[in-house]
N, C-alpha and C. Protein backbone atom coordinates (compact mmCIF):
# COMPACT_ATOMS: atom_id res chain seq x y z
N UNK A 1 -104.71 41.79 55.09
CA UNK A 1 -103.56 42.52 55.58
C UNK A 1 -103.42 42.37 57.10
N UNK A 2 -104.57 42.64 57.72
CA UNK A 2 -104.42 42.64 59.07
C UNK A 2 -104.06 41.28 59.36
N UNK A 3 -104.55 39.80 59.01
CA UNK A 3 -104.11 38.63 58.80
C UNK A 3 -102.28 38.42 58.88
N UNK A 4 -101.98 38.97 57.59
CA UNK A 4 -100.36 38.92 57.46
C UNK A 4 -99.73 39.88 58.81
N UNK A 5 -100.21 40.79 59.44
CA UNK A 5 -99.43 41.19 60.36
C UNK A 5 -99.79 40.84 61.58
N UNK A 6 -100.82 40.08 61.72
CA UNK A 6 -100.98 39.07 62.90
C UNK A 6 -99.71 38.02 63.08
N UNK A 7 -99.55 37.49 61.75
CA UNK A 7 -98.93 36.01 61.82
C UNK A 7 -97.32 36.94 61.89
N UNK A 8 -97.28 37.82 61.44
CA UNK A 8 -96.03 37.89 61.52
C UNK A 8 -95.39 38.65 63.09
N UNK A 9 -96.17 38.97 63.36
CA UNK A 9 -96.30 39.38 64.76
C UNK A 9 -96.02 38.47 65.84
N UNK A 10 -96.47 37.50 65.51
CA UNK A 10 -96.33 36.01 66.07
C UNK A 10 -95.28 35.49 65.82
N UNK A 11 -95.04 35.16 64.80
CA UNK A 11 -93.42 34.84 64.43
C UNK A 11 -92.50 35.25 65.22
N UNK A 12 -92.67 36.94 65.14
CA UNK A 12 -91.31 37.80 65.96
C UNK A 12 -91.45 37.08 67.23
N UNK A 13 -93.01 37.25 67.82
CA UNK A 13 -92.64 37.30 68.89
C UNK A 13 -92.50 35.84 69.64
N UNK A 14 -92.95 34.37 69.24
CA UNK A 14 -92.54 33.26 69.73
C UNK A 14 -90.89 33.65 69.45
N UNK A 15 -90.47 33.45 68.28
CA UNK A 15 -88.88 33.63 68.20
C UNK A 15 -88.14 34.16 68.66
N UNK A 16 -88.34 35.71 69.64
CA UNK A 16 -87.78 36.84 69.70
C UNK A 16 -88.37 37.11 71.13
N UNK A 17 -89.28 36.17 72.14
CA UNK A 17 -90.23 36.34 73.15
C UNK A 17 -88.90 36.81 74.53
N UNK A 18 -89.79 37.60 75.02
CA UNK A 18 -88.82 38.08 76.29
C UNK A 18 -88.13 36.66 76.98
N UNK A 19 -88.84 35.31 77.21
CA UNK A 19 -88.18 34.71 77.77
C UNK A 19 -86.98 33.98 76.91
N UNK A 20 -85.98 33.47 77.40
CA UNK A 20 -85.09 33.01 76.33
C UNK A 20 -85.01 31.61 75.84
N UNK A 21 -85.46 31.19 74.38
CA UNK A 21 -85.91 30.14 74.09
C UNK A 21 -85.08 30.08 73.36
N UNK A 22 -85.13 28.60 73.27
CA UNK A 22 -84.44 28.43 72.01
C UNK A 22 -85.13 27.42 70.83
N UNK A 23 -85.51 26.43 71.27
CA UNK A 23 -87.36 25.69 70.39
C UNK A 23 -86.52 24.51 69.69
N UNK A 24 -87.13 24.44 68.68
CA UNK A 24 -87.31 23.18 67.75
C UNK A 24 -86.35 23.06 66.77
N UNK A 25 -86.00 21.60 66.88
CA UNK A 25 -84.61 21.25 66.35
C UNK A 25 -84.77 21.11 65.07
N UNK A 26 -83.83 22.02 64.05
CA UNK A 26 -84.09 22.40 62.81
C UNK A 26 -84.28 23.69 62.55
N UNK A 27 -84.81 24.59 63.77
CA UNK A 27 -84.78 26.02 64.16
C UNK A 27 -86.75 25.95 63.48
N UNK A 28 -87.21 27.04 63.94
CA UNK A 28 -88.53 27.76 63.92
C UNK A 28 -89.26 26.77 62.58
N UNK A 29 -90.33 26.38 63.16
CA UNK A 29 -91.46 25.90 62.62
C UNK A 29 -92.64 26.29 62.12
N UNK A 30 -92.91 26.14 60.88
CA UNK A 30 -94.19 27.53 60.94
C UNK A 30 -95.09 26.49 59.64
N UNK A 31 -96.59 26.35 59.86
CA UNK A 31 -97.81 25.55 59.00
C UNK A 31 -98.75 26.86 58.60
N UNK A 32 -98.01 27.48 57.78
CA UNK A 32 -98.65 28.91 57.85
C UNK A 32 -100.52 28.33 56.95
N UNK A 33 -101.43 29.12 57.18
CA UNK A 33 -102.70 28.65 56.39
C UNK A 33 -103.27 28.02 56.66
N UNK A 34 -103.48 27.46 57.65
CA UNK A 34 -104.05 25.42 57.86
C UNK A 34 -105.59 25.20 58.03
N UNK A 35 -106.01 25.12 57.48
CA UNK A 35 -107.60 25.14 57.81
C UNK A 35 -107.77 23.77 58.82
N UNK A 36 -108.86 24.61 59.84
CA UNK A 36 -109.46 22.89 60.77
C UNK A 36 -111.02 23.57 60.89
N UNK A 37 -112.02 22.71 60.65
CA UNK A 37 -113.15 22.48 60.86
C UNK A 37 -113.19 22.43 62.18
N UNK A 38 -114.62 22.69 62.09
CA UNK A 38 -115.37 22.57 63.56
C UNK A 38 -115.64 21.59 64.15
N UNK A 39 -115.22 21.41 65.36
CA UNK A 39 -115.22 20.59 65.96
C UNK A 39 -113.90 19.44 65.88
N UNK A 40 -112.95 19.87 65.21
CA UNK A 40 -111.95 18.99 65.11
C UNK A 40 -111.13 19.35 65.65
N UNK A 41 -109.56 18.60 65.22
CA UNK A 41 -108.70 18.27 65.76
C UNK A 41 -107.40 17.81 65.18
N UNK A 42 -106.17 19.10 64.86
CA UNK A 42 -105.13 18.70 64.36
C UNK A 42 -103.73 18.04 64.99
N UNK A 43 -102.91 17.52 64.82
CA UNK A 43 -101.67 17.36 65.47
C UNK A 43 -100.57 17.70 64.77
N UNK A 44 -99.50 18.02 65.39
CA UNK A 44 -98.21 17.98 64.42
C UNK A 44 -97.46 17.55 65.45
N UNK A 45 -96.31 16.81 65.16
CA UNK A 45 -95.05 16.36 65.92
C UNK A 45 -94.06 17.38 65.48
N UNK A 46 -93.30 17.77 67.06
CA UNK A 46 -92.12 18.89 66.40
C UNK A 46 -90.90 18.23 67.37
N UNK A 47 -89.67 17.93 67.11
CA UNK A 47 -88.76 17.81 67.97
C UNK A 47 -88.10 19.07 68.66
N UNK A 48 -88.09 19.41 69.85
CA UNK A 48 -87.64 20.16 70.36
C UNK A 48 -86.32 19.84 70.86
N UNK A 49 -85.05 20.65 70.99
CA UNK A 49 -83.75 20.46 71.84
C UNK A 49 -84.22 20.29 73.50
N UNK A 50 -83.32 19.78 73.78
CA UNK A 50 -83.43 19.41 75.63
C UNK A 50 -82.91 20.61 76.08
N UNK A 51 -82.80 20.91 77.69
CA UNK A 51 -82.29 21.70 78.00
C UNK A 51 -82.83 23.62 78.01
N UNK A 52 -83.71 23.46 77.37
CA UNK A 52 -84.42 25.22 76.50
C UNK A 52 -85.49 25.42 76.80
N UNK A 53 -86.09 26.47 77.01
CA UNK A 53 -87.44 26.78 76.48
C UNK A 53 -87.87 26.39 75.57
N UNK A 54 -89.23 26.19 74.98
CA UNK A 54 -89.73 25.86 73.45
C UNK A 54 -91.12 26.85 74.18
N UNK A 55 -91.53 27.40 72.73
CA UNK A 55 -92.99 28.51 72.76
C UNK A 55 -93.50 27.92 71.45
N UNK A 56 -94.59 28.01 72.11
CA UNK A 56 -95.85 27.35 70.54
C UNK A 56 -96.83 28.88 70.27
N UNK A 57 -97.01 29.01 69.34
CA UNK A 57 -98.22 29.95 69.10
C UNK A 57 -99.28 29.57 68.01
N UNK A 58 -100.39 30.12 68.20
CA UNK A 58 -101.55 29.80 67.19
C UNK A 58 -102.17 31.39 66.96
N UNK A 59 -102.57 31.98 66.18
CA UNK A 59 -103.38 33.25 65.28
C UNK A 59 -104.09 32.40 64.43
N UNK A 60 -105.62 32.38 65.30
CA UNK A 60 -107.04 32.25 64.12
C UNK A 60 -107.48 33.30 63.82
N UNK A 61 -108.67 32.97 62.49
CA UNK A 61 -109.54 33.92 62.44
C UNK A 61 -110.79 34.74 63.35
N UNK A 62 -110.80 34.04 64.21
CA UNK A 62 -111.57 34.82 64.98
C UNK A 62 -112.99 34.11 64.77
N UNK A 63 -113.18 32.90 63.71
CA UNK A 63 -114.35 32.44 63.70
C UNK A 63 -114.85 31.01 64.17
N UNK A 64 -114.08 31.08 65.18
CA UNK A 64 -114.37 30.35 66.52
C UNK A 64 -113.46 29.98 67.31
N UNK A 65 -113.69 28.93 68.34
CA UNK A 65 -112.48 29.02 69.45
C UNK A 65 -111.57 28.32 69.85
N UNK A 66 -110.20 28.72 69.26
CA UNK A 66 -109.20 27.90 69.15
C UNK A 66 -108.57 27.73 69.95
N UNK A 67 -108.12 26.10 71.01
CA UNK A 67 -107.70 25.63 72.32
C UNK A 67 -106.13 25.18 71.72
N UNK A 68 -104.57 25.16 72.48
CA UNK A 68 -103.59 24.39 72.12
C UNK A 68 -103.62 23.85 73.14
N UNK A 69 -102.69 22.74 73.06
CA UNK A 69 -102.22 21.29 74.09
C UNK A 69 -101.18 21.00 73.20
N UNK A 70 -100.03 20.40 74.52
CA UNK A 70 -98.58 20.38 74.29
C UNK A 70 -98.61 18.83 74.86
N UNK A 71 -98.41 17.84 74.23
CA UNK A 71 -97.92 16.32 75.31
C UNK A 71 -96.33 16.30 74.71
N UNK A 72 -96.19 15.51 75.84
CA UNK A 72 -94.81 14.98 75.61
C UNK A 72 -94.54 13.53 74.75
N UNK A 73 -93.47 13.21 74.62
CA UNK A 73 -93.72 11.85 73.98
C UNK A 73 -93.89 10.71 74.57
N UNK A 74 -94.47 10.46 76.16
CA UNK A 74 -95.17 9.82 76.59
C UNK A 74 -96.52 9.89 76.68
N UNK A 75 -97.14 11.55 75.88
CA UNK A 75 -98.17 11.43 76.27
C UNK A 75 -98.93 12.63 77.73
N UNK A 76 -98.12 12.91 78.33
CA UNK A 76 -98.33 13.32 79.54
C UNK A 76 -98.62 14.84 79.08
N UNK A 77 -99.61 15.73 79.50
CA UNK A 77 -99.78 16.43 78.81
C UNK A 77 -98.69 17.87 79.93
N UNK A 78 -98.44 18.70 78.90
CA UNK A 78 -97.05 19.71 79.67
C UNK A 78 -97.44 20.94 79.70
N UNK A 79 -98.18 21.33 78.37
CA UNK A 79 -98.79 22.97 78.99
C UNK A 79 -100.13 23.21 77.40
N UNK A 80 -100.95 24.11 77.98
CA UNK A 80 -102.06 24.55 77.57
C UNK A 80 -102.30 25.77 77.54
N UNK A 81 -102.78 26.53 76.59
CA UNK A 81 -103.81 27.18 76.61
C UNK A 81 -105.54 27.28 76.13
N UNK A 82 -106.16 27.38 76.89
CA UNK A 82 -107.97 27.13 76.29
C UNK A 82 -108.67 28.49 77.13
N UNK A 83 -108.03 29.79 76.65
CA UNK A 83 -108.08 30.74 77.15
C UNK A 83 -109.53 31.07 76.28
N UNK A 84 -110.62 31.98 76.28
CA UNK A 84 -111.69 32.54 75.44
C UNK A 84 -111.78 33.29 74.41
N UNK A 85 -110.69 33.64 74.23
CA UNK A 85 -110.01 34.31 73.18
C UNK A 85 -109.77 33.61 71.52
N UNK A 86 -110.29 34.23 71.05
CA UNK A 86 -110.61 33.16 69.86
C UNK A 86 -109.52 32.74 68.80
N UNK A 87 -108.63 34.21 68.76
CA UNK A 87 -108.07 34.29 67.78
C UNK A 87 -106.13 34.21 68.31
N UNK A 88 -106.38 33.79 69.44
CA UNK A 88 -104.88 33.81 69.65
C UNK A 88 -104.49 32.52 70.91
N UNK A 89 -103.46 31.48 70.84
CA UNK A 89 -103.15 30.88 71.71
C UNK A 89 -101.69 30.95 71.85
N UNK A 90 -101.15 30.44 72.94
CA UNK A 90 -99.55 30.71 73.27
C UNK A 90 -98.87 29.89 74.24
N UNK A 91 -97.78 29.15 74.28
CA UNK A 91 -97.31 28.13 75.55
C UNK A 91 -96.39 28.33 75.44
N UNK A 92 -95.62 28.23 76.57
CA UNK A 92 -93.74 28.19 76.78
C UNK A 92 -94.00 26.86 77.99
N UNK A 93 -93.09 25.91 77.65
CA UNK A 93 -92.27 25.25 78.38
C UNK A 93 -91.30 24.41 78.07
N UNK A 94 -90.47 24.28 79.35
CA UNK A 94 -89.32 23.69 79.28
C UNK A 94 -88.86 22.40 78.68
N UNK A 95 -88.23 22.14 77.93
CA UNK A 95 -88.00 20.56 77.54
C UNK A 95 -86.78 20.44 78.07
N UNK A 96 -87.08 19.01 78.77
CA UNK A 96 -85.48 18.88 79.96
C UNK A 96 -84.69 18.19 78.81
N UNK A 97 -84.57 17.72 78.25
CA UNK A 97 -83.88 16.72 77.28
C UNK A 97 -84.60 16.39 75.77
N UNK A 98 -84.07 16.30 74.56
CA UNK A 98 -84.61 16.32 73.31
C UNK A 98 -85.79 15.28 73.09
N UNK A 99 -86.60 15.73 72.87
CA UNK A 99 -87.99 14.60 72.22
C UNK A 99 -88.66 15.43 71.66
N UNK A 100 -89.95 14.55 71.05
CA UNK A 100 -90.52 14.64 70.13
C UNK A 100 -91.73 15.17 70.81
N UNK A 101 -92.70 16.25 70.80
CA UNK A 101 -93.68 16.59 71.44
C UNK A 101 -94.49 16.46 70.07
N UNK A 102 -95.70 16.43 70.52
CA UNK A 102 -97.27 16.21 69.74
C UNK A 102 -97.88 18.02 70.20
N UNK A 103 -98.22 18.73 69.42
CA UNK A 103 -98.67 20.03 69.86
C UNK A 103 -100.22 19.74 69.21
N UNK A 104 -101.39 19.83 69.55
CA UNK A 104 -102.54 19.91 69.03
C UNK A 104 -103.64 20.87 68.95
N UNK A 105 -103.72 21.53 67.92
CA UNK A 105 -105.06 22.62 67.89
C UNK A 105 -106.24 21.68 67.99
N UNK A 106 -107.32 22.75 68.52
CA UNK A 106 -108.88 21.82 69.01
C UNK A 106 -109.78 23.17 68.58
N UNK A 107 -110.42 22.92 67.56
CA UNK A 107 -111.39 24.32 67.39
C UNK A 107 -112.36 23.53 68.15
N UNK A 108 -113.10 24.45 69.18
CA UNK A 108 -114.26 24.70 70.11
C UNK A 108 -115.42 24.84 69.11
N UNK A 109 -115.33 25.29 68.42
CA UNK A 109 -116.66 25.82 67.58
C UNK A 109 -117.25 25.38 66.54
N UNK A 110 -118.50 25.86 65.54
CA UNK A 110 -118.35 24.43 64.81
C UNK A 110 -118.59 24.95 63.10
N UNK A 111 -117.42 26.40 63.53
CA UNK A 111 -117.64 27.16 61.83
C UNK A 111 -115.97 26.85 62.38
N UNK A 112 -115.71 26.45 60.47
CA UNK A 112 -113.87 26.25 60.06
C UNK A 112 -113.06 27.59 60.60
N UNK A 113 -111.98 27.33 60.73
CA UNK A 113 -111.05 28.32 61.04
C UNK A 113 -109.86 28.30 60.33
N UNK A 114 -108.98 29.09 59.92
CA UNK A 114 -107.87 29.00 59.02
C UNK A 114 -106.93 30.20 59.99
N UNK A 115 -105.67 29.04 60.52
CA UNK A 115 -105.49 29.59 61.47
C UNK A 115 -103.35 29.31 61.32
N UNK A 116 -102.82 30.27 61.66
CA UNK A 116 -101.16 29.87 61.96
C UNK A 116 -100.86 29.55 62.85
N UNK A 117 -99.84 29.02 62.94
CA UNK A 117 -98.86 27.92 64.24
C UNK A 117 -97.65 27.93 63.97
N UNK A 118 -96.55 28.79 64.78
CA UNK A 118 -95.24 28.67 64.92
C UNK A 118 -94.63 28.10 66.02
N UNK A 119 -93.32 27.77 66.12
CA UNK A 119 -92.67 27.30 67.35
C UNK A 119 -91.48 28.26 67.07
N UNK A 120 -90.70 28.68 68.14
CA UNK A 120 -89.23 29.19 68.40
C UNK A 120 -88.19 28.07 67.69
């Protein structure tokens, strides 16, 4: 339970976040469940609109420590969080013009995590 009102908490609030976003083309993105092992390393490609804010979020379990990274589609990396906090990550930035960003979770730790990821 506490799980489901984490993620949905998250939802509201990438979607609904004080700053004004508008995110990923197709509207809000969500890999609800995703298990990643320790020590690994997932990616997803999301197209974002140009011109907007875009916000990424992640809610783990808390059983170890989950880092995000945002590149662009050159590669260049645009915003992070690898805060100590196990169970929660969060990014806002700007996309000047439409592309394709790579967003990547990195569990730190080396017990699995089953963890959500939305975009605005």
């Amino acid at each position: 339970m506490k799980r489901m009102v984490l993620a949905l908490a998250l939802a509201a609030t990438v979607i609904s976040g004080s700053v004004a976003v508008a995110g990923a083309i197709g509207g809000p993105a969500f890999a609800l469940r995703e298990y990643i092992y320790g020590y690994q390393t997932i990616d997803y490609r999301v197209a974002f609109r140009g011109g907007e804010w875009a916000k990424v979020g992640v809610v783990g379990t808390n059983s170890s420590n989950l880092d995000l990274f945002i590149y662009d589609e050159f590669g260049n990396l645009v915003a992070y969080d690898v805060t100590y906090i196990d169970n929660y990550c969060e990014v806002t930035f700007y996309v000047t013009y439409p592309q394709v960003y790579t967003l990547r979770v990195v569990n730190r730790g080396a017990n699995v995590n089953l963890f959500d990821i939305a975009t605005n």
